[in-house]
C-alpha atoms as a PDB file:
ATOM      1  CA  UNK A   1      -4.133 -16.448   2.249  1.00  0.00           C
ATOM      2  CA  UNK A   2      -3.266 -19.358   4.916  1.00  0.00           C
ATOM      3  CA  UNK A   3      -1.164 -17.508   7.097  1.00  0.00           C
ATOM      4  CA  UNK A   4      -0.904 -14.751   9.879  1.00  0.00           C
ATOM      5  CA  UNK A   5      -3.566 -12.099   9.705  1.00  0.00           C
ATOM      6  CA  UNK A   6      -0.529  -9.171   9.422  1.00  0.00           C
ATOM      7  CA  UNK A   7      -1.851  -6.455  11.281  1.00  0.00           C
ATOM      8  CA  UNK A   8      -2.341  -9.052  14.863  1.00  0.00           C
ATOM      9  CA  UNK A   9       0.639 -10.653  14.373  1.00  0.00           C
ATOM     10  CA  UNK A  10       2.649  -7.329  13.468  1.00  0.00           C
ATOM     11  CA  UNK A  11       1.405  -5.972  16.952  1.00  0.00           C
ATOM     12  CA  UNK A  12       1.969  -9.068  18.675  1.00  0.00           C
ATOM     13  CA  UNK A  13       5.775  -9.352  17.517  1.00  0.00           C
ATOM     14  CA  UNK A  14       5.841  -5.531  18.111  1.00  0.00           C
ATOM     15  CA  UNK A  15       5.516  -6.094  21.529  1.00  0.00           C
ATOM     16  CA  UNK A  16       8.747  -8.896  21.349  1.00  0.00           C
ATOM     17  CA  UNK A  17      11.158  -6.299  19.101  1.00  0.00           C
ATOM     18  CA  UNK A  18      12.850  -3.078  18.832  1.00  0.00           C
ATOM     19  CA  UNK A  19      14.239  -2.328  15.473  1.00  0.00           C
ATOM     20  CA  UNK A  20      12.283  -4.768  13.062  1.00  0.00           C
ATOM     21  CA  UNK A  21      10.099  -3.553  10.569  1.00  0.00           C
ATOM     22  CA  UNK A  22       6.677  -4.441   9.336  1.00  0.00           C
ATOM     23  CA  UNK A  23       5.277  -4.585   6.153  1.00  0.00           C
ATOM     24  CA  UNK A  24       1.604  -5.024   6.341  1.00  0.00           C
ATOM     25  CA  UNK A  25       0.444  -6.792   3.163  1.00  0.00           C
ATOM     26  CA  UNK A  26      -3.159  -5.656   2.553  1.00  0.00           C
ATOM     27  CA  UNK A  27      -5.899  -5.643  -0.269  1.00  0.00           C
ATOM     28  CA  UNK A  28      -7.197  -1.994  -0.746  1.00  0.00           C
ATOM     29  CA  UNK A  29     -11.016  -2.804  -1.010  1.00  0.00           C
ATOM     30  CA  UNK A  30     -10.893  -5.045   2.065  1.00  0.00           C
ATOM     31  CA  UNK A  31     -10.773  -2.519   4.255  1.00  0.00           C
ATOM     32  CA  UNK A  32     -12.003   1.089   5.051  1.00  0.00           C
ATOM     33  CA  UNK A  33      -9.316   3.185   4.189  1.00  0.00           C
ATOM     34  CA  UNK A  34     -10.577   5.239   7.715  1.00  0.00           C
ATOM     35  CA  UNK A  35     -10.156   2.226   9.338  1.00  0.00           C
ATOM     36  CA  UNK A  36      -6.861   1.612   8.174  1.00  0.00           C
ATOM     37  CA  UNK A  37      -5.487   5.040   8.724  1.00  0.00           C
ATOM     38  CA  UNK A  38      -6.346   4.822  12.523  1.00  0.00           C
ATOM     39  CA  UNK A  39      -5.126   0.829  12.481  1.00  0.00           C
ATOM     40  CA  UNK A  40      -1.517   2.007  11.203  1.00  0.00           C
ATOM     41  CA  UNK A  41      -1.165   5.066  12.993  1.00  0.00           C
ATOM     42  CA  UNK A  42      -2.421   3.089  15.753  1.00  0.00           C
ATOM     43  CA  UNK A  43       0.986   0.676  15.233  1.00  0.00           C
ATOM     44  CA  UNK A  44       3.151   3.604  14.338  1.00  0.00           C
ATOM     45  CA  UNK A  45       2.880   4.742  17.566  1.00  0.00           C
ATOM     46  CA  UNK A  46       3.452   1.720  19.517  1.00  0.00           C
ATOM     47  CA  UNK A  47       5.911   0.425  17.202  1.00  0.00           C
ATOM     48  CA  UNK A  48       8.206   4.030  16.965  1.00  0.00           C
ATOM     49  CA  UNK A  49       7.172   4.258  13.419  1.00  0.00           C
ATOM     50  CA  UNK A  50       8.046   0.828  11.931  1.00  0.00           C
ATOM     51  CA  UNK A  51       5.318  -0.157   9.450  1.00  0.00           C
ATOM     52  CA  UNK A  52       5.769  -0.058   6.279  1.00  0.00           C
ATOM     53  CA  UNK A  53       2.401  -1.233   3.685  1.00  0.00           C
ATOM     54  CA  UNK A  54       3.169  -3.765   0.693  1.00  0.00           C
ATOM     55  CA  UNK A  55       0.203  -2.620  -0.943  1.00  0.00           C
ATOM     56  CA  UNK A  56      -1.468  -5.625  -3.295  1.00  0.00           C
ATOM     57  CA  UNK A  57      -4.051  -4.879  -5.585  1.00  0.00           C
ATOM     58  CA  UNK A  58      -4.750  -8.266  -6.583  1.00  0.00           C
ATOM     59  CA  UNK A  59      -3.941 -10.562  -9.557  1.00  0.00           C
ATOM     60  CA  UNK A  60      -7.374 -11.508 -10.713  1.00  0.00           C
ATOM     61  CA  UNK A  61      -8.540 -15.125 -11.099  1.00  0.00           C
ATOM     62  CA  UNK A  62      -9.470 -18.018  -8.512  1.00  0.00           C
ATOM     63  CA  UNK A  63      -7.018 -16.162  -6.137  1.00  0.00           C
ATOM     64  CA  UNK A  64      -8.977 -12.779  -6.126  1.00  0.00           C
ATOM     65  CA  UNK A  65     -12.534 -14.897  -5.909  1.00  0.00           C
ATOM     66  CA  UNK A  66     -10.996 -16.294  -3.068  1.00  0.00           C
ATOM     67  CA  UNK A  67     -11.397 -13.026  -1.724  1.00  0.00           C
ATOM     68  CA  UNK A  68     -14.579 -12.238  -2.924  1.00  0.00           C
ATOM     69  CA  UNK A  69     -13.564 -10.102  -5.196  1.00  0.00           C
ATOM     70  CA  UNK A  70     -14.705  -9.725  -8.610  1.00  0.00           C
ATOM     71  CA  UNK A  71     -13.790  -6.216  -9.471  1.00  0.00           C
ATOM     72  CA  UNK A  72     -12.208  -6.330 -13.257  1.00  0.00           C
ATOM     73  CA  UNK A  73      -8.231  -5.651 -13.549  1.00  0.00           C
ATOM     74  CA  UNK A  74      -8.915  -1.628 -14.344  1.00  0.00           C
ATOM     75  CA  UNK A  75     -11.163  -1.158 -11.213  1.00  0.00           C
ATOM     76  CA  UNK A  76      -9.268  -2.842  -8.697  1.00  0.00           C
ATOM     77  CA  UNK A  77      -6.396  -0.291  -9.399  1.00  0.00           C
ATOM     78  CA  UNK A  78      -8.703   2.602  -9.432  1.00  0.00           C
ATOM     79  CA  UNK A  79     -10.084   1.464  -6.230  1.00  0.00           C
ATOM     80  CA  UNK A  80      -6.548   0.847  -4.796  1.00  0.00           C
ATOM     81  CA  UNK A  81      -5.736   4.526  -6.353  1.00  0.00           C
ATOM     82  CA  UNK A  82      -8.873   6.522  -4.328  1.00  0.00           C
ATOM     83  CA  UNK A  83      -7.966   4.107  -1.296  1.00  0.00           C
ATOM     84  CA  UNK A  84      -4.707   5.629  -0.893  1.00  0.00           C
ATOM     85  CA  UNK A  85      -5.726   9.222  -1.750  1.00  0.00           C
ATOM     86  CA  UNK A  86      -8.445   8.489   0.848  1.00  0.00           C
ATOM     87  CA  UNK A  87      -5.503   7.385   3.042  1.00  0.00           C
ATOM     88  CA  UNK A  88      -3.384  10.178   2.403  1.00  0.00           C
ATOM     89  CA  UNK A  89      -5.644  12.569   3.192  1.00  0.00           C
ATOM     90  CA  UNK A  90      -6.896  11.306   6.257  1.00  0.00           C
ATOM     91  CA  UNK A  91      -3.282  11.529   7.797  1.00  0.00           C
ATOM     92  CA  UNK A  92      -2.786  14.579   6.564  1.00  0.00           C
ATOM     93  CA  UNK A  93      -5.067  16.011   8.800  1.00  0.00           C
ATOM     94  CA  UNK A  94      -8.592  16.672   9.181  1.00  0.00           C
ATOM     95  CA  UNK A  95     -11.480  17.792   8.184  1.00  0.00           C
ATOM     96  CA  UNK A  96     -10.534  15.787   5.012  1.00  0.00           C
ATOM     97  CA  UNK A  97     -14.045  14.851   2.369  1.00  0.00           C
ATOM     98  CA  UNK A  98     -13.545  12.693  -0.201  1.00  0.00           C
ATOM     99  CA  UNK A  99     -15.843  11.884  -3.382  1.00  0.00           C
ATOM    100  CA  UNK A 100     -14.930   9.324  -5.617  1.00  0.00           C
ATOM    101  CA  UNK A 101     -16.214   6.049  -7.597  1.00  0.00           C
ATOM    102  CA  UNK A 102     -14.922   3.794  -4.616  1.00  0.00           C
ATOM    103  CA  UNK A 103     -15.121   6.251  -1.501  1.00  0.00           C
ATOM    104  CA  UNK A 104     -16.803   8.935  -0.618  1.00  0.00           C
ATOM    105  CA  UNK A 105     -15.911  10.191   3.254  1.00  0.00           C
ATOM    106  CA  UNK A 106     -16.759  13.808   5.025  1.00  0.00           C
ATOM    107  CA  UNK A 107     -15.339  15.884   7.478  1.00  0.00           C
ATOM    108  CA  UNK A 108     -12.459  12.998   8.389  1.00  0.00           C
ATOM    109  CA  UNK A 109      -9.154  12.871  10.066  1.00  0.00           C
ATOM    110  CA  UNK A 110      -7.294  11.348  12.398  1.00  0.00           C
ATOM    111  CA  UNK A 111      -7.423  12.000  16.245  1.00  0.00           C
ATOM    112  CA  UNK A 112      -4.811  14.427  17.155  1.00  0.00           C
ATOM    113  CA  UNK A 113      -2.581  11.889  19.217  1.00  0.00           C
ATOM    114  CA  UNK A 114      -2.485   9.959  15.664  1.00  0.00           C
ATOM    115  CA  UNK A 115      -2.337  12.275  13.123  1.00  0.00           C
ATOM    116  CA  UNK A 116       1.390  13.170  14.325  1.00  0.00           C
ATOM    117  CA  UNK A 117       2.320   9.444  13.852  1.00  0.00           C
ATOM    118  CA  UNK A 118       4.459   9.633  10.288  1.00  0.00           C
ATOM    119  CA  UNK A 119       2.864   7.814   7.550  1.00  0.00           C
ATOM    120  CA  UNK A 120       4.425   4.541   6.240  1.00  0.00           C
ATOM    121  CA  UNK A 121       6.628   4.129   3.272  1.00  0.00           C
ATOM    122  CA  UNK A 122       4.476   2.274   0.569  1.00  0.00           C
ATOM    123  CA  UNK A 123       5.825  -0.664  -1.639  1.00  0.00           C
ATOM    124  CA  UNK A 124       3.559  -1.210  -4.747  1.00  0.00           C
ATOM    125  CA  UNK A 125       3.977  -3.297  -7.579  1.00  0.00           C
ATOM    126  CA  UNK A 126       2.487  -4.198 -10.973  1.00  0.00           C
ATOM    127  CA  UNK A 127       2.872  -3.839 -14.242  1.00  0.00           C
ATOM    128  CA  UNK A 128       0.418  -3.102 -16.467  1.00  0.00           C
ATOM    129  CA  UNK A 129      -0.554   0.185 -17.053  1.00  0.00           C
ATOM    130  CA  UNK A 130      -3.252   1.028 -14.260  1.00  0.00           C
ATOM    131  CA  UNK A 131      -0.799  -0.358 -12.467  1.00  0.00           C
ATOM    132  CA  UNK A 132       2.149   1.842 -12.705  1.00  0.00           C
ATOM    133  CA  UNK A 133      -0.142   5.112 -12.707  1.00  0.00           C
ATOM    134  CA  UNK A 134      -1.382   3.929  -9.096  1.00  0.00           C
ATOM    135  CA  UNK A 135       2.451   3.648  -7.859  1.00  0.00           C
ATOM    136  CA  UNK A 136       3.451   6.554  -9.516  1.00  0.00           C
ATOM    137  CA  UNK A 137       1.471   8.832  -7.975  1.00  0.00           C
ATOM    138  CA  UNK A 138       1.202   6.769  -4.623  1.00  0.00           C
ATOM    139  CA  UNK A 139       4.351   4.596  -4.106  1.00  0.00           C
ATOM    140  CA  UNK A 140       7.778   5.062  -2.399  1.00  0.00           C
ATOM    141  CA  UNK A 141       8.941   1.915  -3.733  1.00  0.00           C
ATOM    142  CA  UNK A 142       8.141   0.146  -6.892  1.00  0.00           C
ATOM    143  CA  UNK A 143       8.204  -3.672  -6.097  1.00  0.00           C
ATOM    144  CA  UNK A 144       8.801  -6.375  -8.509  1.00  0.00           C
ATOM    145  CA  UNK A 145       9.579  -9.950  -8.693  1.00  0.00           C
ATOM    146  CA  UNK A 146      13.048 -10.764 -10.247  1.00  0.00           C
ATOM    147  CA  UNK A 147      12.865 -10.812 -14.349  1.00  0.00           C
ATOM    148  CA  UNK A 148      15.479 -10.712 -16.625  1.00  0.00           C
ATOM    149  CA  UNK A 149      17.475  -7.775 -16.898  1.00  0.00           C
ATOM    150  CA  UNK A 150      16.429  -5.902 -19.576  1.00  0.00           C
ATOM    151  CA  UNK A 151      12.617  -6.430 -18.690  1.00  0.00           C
ATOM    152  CA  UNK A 152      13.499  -5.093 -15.312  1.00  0.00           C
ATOM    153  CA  UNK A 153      15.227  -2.010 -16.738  1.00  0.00           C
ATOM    154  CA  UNK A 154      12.170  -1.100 -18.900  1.00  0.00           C
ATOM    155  CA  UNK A 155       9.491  -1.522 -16.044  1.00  0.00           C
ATOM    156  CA  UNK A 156      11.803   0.571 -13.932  1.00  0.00           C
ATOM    157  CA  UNK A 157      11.980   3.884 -16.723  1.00  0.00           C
ATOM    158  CA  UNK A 158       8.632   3.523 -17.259  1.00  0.00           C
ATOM    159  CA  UNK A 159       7.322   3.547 -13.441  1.00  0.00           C
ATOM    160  CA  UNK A 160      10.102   6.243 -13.412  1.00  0.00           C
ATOM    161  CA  UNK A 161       9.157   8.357 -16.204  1.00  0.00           C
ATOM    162  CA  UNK A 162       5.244   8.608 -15.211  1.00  0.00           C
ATOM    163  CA  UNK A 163       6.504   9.498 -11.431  1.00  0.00           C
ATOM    164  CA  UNK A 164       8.911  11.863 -12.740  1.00  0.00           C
ATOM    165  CA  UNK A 165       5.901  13.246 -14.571  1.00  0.00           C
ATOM    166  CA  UNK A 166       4.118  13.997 -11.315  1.00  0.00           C
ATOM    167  CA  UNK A 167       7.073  15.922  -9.599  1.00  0.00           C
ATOM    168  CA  UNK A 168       7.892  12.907  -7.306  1.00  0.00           C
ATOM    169  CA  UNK A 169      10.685  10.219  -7.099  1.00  0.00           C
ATOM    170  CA  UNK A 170      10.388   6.540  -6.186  1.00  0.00           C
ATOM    171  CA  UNK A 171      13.068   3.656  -5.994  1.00  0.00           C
ATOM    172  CA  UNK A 172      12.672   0.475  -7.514  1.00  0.00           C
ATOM    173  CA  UNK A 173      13.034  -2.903  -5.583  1.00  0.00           C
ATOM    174  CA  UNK A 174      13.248  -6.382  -6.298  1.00  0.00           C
ATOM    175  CA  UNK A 175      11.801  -9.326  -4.325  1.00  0.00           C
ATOM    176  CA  UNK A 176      13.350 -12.703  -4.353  1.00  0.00           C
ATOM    177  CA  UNK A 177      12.323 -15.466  -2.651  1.00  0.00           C
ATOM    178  CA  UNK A 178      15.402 -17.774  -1.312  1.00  0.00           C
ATOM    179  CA  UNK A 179      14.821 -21.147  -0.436  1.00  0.00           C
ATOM    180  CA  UNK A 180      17.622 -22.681   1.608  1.00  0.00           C
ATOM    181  CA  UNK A 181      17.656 -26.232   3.089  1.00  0.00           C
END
């Protein structure tokens, strides 16, 4: 949590680049999902369509507290769940209403010079269960940290399989962090 704010400093090096991307790490639950629609169309356009979202739901624990979040494991994910549906259907076009546990919007949309703006890929990750039901319905790319093989190949099938399910495809990334001296 001690760095950047990612949306200001995504604009600001927006202004300084031409072909680099930007993944905007956020919380869903931090943020109106309304609010974000218009903030990332908002950068689409200025940026030619070069945001991406890294979409974290949040680990639990002293880190999520630090947040001020106390939503259990299970309800975070169904909050990040109706946050992107909420999403989705903003950009989409309005009048889009909206009535679930988390959110409940009516009559909303984008303005017109937005709602042409195409929506970001989405990077999710997670692995439990709640978790791989949010990116399979919701996620272009299924994140993960570098595991073993074998654990890797199982996450993968089952993100895969409950996608599949849903009459969508995803692809499956790895992060790695490199530290070089």
């Amino acid at each position: 949590p001690m760095t950047d704010e990612p949306w200001a400093i995504s604009s600001f090096l927006a202004r300084e680049t031409s072909t680099f991307r930007f993944m905007i790490p956020f919380q869903p639950g931090f943020l109106n999902p309304v609010v974000a629609a218009r903030m990332t169309a908002s950068l689409q356009r200025a940026t030619g369509g070069r945001a991406l979202y890294n979409i974290i739901t949040g680990g639990g624990g002293p880190s999520q507290l630090w947040w001020g979040d106390s939503a259990s494991h299970g309800g975070r994910y169904a909050r990040t769940t109706e946050f992107l549906d909420v999403l989705r259907g903003i950009w989409r076009g309005g009048p889009f209403s909206y009535s679930g546990q988390h959110y409940q919007v009516e009559e909303a949309g984008l303005p017109p010079l937005l709602a042409q703006e195409d929506f970001p890929e989405i990077y999710f990750s997670g692995s439990s269960d709640p978790a791989l039901v949010s990116a399979a319905k919701h996620a272009d790319y299924y994140l993960t940290w570098l595991e073993p093989f074998d654990q890797l190949r199982d996450k993968f099938q089952r993100v895969k399989e409950r996608t599949d399910a849903l009459g969508r495809k995803i692809k499956c990334a790895v992060r790695v962090d490199i530290v070089a001296r």
